[in-house]
Protein backbone atom coordinates (compact mmCIF):
# COMPACT_ATOMS: atom_id res chain seq x y z
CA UNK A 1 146.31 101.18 63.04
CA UNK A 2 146.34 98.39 65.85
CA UNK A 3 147.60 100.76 68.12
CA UNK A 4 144.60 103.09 67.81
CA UNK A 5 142.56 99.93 68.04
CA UNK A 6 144.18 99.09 71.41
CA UNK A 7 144.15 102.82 72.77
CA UNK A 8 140.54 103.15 71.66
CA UNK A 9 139.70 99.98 73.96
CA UNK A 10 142.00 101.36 76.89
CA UNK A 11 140.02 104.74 76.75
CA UNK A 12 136.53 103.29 76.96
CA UNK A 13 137.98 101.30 79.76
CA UNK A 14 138.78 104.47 81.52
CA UNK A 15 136.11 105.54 80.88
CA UNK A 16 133.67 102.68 82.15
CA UNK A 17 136.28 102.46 84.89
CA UNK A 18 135.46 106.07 86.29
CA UNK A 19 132.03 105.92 85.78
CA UNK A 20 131.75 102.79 88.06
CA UNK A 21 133.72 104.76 90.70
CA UNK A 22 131.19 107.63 90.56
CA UNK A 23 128.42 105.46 91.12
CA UNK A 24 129.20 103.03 93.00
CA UNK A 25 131.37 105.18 95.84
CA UNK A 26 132.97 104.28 98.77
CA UNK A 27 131.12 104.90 102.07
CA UNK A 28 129.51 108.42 102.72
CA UNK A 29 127.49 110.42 105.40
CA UNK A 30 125.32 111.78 102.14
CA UNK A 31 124.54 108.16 101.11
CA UNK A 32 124.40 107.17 104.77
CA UNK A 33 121.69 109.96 105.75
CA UNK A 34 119.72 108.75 102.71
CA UNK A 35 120.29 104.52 103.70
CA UNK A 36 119.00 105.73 107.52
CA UNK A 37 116.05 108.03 106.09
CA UNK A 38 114.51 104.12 103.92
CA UNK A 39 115.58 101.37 106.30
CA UNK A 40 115.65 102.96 110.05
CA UNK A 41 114.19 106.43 110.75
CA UNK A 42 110.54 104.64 111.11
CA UNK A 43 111.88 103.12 114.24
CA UNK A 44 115.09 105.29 115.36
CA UNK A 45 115.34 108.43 116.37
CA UNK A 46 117.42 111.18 114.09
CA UNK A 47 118.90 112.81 116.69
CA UNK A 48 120.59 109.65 117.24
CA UNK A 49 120.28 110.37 121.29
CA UNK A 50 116.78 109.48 122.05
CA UNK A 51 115.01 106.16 122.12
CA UNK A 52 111.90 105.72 120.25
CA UNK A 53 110.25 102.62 119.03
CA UNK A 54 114.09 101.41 118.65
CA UNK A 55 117.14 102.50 120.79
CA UNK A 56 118.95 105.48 120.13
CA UNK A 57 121.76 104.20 117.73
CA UNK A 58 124.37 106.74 118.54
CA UNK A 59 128.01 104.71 120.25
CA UNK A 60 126.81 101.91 118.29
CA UNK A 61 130.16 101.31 117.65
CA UNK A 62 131.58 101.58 121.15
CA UNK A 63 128.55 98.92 122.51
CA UNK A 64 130.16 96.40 120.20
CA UNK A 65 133.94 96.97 120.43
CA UNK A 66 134.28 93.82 122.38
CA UNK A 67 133.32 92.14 119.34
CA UNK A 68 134.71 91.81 115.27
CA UNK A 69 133.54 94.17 113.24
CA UNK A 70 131.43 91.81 111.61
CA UNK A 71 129.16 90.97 113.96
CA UNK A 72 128.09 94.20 114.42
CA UNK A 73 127.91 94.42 110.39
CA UNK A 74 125.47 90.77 110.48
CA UNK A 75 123.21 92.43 113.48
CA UNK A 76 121.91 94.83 110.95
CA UNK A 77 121.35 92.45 108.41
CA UNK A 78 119.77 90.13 110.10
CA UNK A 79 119.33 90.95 114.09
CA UNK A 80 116.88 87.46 114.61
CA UNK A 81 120.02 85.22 113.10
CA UNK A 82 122.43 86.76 115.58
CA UNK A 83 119.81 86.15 118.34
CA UNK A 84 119.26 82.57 117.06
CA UNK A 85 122.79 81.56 117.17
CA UNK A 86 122.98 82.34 120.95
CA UNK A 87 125.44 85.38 120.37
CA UNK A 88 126.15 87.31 123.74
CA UNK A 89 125.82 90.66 122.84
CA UNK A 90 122.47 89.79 120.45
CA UNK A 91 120.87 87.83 123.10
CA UNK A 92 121.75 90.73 125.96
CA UNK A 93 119.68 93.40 123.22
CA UNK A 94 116.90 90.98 122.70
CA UNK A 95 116.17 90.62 126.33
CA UNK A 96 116.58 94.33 126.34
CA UNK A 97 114.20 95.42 124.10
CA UNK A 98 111.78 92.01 123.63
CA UNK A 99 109.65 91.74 121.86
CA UNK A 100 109.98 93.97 119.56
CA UNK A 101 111.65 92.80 116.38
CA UNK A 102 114.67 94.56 114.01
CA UNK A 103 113.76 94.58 110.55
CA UNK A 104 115.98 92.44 108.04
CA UNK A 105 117.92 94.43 105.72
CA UNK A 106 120.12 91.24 104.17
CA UNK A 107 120.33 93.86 101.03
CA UNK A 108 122.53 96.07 102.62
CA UNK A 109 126.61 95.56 101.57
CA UNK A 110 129.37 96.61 103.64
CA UNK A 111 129.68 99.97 102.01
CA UNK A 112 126.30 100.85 102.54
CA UNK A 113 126.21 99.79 106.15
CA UNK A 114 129.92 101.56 106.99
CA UNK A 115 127.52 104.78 105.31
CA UNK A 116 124.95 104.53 107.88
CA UNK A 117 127.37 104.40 110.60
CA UNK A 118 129.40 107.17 109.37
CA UNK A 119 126.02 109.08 109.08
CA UNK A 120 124.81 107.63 112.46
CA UNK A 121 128.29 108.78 114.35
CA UNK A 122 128.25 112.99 112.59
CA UNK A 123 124.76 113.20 114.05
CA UNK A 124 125.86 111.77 117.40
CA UNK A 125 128.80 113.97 117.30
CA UNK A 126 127.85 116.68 115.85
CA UNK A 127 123.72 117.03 115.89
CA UNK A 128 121.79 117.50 112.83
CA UNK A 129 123.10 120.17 111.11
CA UNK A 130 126.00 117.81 110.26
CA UNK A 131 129.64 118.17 111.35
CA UNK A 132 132.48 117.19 108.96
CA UNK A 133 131.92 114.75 106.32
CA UNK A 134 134.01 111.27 105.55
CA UNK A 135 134.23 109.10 102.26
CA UNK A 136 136.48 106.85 104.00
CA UNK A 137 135.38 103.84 105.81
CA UNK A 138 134.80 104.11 109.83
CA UNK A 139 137.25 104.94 111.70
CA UNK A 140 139.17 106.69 109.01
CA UNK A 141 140.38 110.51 108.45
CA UNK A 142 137.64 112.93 108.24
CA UNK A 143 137.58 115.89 105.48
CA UNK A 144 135.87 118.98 104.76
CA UNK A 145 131.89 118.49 104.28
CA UNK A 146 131.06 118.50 100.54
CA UNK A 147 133.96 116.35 99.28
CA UNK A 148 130.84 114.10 97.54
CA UNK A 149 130.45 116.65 95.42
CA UNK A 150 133.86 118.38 94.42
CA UNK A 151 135.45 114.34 93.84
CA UNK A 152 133.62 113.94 91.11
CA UNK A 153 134.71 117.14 88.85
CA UNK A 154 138.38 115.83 90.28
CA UNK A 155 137.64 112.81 87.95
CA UNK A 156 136.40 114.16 85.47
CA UNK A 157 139.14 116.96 85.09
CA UNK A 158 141.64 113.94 85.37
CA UNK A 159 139.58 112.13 82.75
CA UNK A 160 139.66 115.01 80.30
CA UNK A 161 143.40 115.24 80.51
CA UNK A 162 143.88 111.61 80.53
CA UNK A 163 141.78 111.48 77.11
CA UNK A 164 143.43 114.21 75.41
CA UNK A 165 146.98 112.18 76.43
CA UNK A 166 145.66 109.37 74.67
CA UNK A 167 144.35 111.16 71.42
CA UNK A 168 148.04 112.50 71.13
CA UNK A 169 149.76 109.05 71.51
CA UNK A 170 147.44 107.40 68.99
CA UNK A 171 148.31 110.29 66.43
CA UNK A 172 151.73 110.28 67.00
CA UNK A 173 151.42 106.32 66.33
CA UNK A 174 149.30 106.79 63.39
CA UNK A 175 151.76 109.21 62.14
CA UNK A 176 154.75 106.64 62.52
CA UNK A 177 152.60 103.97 61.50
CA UNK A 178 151.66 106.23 57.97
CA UNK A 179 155.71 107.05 57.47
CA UNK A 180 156.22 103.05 57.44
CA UNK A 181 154.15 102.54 54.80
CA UNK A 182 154.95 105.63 52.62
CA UNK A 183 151.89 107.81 53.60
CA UNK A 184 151.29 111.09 54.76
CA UNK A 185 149.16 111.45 57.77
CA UNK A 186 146.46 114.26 58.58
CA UNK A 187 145.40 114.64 62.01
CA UNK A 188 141.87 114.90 62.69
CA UNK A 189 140.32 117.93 63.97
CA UNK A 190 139.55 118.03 67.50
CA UNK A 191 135.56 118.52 66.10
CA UNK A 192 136.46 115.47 63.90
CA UNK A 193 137.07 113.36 66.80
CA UNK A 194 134.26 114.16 69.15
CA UNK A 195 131.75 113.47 65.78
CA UNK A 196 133.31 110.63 64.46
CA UNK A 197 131.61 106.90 65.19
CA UNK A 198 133.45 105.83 67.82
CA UNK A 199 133.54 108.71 69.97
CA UNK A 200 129.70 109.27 69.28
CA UNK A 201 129.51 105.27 70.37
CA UNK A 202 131.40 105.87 73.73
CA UNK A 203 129.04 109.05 74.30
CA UNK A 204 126.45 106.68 73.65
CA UNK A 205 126.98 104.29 75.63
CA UNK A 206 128.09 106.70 78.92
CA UNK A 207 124.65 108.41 78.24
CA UNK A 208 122.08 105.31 78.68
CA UNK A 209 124.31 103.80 81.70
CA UNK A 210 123.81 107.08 83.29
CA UNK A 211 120.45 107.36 82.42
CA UNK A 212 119.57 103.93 83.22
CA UNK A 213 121.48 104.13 86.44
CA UNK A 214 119.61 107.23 87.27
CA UNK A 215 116.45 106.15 85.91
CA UNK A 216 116.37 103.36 88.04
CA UNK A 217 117.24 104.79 91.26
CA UNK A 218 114.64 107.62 90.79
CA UNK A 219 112.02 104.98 89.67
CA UNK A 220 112.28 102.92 93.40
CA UNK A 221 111.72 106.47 94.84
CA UNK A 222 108.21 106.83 93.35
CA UNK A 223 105.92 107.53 95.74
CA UNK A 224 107.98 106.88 98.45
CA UNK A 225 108.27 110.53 100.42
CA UNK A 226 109.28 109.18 104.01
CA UNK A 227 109.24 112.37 106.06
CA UNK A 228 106.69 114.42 104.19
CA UNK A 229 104.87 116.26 106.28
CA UNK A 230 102.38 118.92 103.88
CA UNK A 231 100.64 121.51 105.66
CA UNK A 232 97.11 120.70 105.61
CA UNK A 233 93.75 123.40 104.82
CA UNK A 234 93.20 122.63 108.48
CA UNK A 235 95.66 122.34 111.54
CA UNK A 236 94.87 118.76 112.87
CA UNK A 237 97.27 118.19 115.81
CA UNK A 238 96.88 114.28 116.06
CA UNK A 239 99.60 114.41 119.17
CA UNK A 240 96.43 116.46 121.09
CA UNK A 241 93.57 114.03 119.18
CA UNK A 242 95.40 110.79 119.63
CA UNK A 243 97.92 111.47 122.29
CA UNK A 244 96.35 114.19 124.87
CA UNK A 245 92.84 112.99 124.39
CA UNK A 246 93.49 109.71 123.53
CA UNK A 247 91.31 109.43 120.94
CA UNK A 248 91.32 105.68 119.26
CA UNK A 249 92.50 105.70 115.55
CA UNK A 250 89.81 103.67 114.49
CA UNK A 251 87.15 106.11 115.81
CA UNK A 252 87.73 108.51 112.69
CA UNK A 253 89.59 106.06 110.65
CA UNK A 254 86.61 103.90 110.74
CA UNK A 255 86.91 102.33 107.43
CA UNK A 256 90.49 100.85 108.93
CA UNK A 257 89.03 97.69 110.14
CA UNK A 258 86.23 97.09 107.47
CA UNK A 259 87.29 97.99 104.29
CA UNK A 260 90.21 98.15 102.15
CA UNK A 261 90.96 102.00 103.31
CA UNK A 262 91.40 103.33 106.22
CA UNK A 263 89.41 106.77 104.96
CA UNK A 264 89.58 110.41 105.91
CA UNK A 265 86.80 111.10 108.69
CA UNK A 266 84.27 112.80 107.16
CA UNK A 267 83.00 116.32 108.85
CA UNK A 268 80.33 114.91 110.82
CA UNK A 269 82.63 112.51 112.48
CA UNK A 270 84.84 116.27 113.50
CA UNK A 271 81.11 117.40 114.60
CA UNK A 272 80.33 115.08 117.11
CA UNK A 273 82.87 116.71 119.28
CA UNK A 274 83.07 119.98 118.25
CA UNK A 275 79.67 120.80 117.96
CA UNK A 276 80.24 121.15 122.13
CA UNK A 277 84.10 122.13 121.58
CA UNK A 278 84.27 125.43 119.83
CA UNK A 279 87.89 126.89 120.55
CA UNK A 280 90.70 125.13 120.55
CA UNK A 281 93.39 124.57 122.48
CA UNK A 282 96.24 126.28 120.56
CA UNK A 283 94.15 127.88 117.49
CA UNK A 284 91.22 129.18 119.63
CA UNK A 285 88.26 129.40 116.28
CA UNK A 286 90.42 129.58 113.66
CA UNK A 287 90.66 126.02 112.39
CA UNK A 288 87.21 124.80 114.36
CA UNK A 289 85.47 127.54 112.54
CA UNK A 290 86.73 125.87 109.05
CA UNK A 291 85.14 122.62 110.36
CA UNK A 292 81.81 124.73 110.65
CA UNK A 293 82.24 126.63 107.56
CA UNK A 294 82.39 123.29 105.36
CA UNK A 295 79.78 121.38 107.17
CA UNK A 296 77.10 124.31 107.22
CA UNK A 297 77.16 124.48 111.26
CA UNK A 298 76.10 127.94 112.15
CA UNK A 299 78.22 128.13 115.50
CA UNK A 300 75.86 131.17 117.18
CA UNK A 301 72.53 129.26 117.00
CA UNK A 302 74.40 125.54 117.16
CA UNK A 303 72.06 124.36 114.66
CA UNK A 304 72.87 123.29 111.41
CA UNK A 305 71.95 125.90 108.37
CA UNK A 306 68.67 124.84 106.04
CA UNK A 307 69.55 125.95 102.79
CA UNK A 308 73.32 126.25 102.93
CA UNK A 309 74.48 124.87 99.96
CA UNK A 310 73.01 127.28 97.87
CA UNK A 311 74.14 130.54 100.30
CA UNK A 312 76.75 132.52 98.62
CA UNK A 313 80.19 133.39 100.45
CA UNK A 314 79.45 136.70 101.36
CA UNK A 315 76.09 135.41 103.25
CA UNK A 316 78.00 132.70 105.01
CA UNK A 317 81.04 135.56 105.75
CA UNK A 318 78.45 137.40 107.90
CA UNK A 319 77.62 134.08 109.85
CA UNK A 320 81.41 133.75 110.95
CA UNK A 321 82.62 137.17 111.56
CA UNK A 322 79.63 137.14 113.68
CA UNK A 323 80.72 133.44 115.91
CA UNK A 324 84.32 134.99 115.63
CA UNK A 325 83.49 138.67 116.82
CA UNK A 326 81.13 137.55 119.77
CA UNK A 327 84.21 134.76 120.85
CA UNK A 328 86.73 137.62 121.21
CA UNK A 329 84.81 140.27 122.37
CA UNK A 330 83.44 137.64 125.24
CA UNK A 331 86.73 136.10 126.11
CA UNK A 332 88.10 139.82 126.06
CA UNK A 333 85.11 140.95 128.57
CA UNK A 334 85.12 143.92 126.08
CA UNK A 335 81.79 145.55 124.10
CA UNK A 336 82.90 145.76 120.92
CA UNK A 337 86.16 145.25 118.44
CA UNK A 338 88.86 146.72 119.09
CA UNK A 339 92.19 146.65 116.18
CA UNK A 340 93.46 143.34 117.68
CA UNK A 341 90.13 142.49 116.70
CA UNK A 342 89.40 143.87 113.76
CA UNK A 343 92.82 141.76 112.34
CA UNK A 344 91.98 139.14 114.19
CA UNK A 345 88.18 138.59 112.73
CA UNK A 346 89.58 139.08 109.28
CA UNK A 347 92.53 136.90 109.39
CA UNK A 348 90.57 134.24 110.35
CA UNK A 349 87.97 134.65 107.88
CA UNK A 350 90.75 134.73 105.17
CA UNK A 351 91.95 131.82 106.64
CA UNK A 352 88.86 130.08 106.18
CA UNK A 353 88.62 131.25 102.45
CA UNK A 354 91.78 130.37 101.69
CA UNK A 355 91.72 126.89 103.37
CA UNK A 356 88.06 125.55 101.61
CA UNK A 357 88.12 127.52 98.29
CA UNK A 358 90.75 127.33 95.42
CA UNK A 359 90.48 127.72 91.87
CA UNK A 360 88.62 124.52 91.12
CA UNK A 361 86.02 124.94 93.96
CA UNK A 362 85.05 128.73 93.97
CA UNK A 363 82.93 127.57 97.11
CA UNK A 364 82.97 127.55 100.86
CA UNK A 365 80.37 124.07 101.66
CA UNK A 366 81.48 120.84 100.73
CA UNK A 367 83.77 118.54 101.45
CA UNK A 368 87.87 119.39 102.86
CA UNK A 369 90.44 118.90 100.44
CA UNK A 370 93.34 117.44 102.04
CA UNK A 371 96.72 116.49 101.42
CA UNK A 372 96.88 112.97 101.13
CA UNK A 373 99.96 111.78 102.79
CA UNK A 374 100.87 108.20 102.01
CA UNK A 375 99.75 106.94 98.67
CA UNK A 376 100.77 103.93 97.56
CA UNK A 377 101.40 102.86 93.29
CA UNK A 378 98.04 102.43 91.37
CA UNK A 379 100.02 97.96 91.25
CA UNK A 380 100.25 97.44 94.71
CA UNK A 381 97.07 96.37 96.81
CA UNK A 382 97.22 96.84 100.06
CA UNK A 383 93.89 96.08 102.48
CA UNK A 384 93.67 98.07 105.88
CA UNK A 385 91.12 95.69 107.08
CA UNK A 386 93.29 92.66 106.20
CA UNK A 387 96.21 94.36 108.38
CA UNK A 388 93.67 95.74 111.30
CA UNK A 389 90.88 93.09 112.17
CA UNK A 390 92.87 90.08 111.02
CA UNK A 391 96.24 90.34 111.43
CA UNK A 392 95.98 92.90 114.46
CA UNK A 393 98.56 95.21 113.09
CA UNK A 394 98.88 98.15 115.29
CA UNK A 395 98.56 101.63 113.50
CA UNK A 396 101.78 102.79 114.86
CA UNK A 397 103.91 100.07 113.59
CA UNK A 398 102.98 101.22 110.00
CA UNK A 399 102.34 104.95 110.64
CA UNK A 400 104.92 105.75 113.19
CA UNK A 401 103.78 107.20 116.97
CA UNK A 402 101.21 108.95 115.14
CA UNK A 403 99.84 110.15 119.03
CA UNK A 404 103.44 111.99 119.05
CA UNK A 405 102.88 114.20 115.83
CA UNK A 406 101.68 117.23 115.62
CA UNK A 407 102.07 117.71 111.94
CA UNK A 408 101.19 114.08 110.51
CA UNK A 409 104.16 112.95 108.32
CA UNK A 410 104.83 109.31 106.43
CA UNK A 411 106.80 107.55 108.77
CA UNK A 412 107.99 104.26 107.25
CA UNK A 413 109.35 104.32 103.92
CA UNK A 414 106.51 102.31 102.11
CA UNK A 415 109.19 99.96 99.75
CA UNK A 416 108.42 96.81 98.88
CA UNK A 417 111.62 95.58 101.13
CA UNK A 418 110.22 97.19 103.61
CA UNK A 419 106.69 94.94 103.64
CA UNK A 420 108.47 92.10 102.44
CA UNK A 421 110.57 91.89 105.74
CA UNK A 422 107.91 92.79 107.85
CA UNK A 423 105.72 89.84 106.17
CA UNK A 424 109.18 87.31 106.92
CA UNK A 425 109.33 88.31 110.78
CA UNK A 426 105.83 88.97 112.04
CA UNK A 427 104.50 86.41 113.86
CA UNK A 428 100.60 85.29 112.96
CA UNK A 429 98.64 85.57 116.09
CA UNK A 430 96.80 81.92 115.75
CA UNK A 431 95.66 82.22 119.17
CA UNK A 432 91.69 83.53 119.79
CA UNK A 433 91.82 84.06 115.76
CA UNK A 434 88.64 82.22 113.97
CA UNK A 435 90.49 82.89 110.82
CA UNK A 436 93.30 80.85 110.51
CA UNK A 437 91.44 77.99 112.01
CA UNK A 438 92.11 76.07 108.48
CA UNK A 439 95.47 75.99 108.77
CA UNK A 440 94.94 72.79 110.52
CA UNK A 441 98.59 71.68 109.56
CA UNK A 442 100.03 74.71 111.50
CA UNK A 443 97.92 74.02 114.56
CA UNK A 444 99.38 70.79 114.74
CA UNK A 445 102.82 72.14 114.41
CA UNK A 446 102.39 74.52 117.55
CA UNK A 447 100.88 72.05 119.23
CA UNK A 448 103.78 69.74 119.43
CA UNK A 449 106.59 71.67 119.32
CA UNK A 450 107.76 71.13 115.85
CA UNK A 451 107.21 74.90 115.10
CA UNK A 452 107.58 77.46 117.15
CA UNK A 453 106.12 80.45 115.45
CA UNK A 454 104.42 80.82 112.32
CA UNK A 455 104.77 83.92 109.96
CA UNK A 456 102.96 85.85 107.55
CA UNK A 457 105.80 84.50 104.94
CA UNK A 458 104.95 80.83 106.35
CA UNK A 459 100.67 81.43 104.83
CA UNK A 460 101.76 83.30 101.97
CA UNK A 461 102.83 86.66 102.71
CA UNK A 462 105.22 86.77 100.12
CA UNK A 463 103.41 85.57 97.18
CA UNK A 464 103.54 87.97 94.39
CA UNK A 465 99.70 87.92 93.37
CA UNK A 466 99.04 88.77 97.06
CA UNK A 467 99.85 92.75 96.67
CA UNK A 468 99.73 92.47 93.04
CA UNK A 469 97.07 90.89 91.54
């Protein structure tokens, strides 16, 4: 029976053996695409060609072939480090692009950083649709795309054989063993064995490493949607807002540098414009009329409408088809609707329907329902005003070129790594700010050259009660 004590152990080592394989894999483009999409797409641009807030990252590679490997690998991790330590190539970037900072990523292994690269070099090669796909490290031999997948039933097959090789050496051992001592052996069932203790323990024990594993991984994600980009119940362009008009963020985000949130403009901050601007630029009245529709803004007379919250929706239908019929017939130069009118009137009435009404609010006035975009867990704290008025955060560095979007999408990923290095490599502006005037000890430190910078990390930044209290 020792022996099918000792094959028992070998099998579960297999087992665990395989299983660490499959989750912890060599470098990929799929786990690359995924390590660019947290740590580097709120600064880099995916096409991998185009500078944005950072340089475009494609012949990474070939900029640093002049150096070891590792240099290149300890640049990623740690980009202010290199810079420190007076290396060439760190110091020639700095200059380059000063003085904006790289975000730490000291988490990142080997693996994961010969992922992004592999990732980084298919889009540079072969754009965004992806090219062919490599689970060996850089500068290996590329395969088909979709090996990631079609590996792992490899093992497993190989796993399934290699187990049922096993169960025939321990009978035939058992059976030897059972002759020596005068017994006649009965091999189990192959339902026997998958029920019996052990094989229920192994099955066991695969299923909560799997689940934890997966649990885990899935947990970090929560909330975190980097790149969502909903369609909203009204098409706000903020590249023509923020970017053509140049409209300050704080104008309709008002609550940014007060409060705790940044808040959604309500419609009468929409209405100080566009109670002069009635088409738009790409939408003509479609989505302006919405902005009417939910404020009670009766377009024709440009007065506001007494009694509106009580109108029902076929009253306040009349109202718009009206604004929307005398707009095309007017910009047409024509007397009355013609079918390109007729569709057009209606679609845009649907439109507004559709966009302020659902099955929870049967009616057209009141407030917009919108998408909310970035939304942070109900344990973190995070204060806008804190960011804005003190610390002088710019909008962008959290939210991405917002003036370049015409669909507003998260831009950063939102983790917890992600603050935590920001809050280690921003510099506190002391200078002209009444409110770090008590860090008298700081002062000092600037003052005679003892310190040259101080950092959020340096007054607490990374103190857990800070974001969650």
């Amino acid at each position: 029976m020792i022996y099918k004590s000792l094959c028992t152990k070998y099998l579960l080592t297999v087992f665990v053996s395989i299983l660490s394989f499959s989750l912890f894999a060599q470098p990929s483009i799929d786990e690359g695409k995924n390590l660019f999409k947290i740590n580097c797409a709120q600064c880099h641009a995916k096409d991998m060609k185009s500078a944005l807030t950072g340089p475009a990252l494609g012949g990474s590679e070939e900029r640093w072939a002049d150096y070891p490997q590792e240099d290149l690998y300890s640049w990623i991790r740690n980009s202010q480090k290199m810079i420190s330590s007076g290396h060439p190539r760190a110091t020639e970037l700095w200059n380059e692009y000063k003085p904006t900072v790289m975000n730490a990523f000291p988490s990142l292994t080997d693996d994961n950083i010969a992922s992004l690269l592999l990732y980084i070099n298919d889009v540079n090669v072969n754009g965004l649709g992806g090219g062919l796909v490599s689970t060996t490290a850089v500068g290996g031999e590329t395969e088909e795309k979709g090996i990631g997948n079609w590996i792992y039933w490899v093992l497993f097959g190989i796993l399934a054989l290699f187990a049922l090789l096993l169960k025939k050496i321990i009978n035939n051992l058992n059976k030897i063993s059972a002759a020596k001592d005068g017994d006649v052996f009965i091999p189990k069932t192959f339902l026997e064995t998958l029920t019996s203790k052990r094989s229920i323990s192994i099955l066991t024990f695969l299923i909560v490493v799997i689940g934890g594993y997966f649990t885990v991984s899935h947990a970090l994600n929560l909330g975190r949607q980097q790149g969502y980009a909903p369609t909203q119940p009204i098409k706000f362009s903020h590249e023509t807002h923020a970017g053509l008009h140049k409209i300050d963020c704080e104008y309709c985000h008002d609550g940014a540098r007060r409060s705790k949130h940044a808040v959604i403009p309500a419609m009468n901050t929409c209405m100080n414009c566009h109670s002069a601007i009635k088409n738009g630029s790409e939408y003509g009245t479609a989505e302006i009329s919405k902005i009417y529709a939910a404020s009670g803004y009766n377009p024709n007379t440009n007065k506001y409408i007494e009694g509106y919250d009580d109108m029902t929706n076929e009253e306040i239908e009349k109202i718009f088809k009206l604004w929307i019929t005398n707009e095309y017939t007017t910009e047409k130069g024509i007397g009355e609707l013609d079918r390109e009118g007729e569709r057009l009137v209606k679609n845009q009435w649907d439109g507004i329907v559709s966009s302020l009404t659902n099955k929870q609010k049967t009616k057209i006035q009141g407030a917009v329902e919108w998408t909310r975009i970035h939304n942070l867990p109900d344990h973190v704290y995070f204060n806008h005003s804190q960011h804005v008025s003190v610390g002088q955060v710019e909008c962008q560095d959290c939210h991405g070129k917002v003036e370049s979007m015409e669909v507003l999408e998260q831009s950063a990923p939102l983790s917890m790594g992600w603050c935590i290095n920001c809050h280690r490599e921003t510099e506190v502006k002391f200078v002209g700010n009444e409110y770090y005037q008590s860090y008298a000890k700081y002062h000092e430190e600037l003052a005679n050259g003892t310190r040259e910078k101080v950092t959020v990390a340096d007054i607490g930044g990374l103190e857990c009660q800070k974001c969650h209290y």
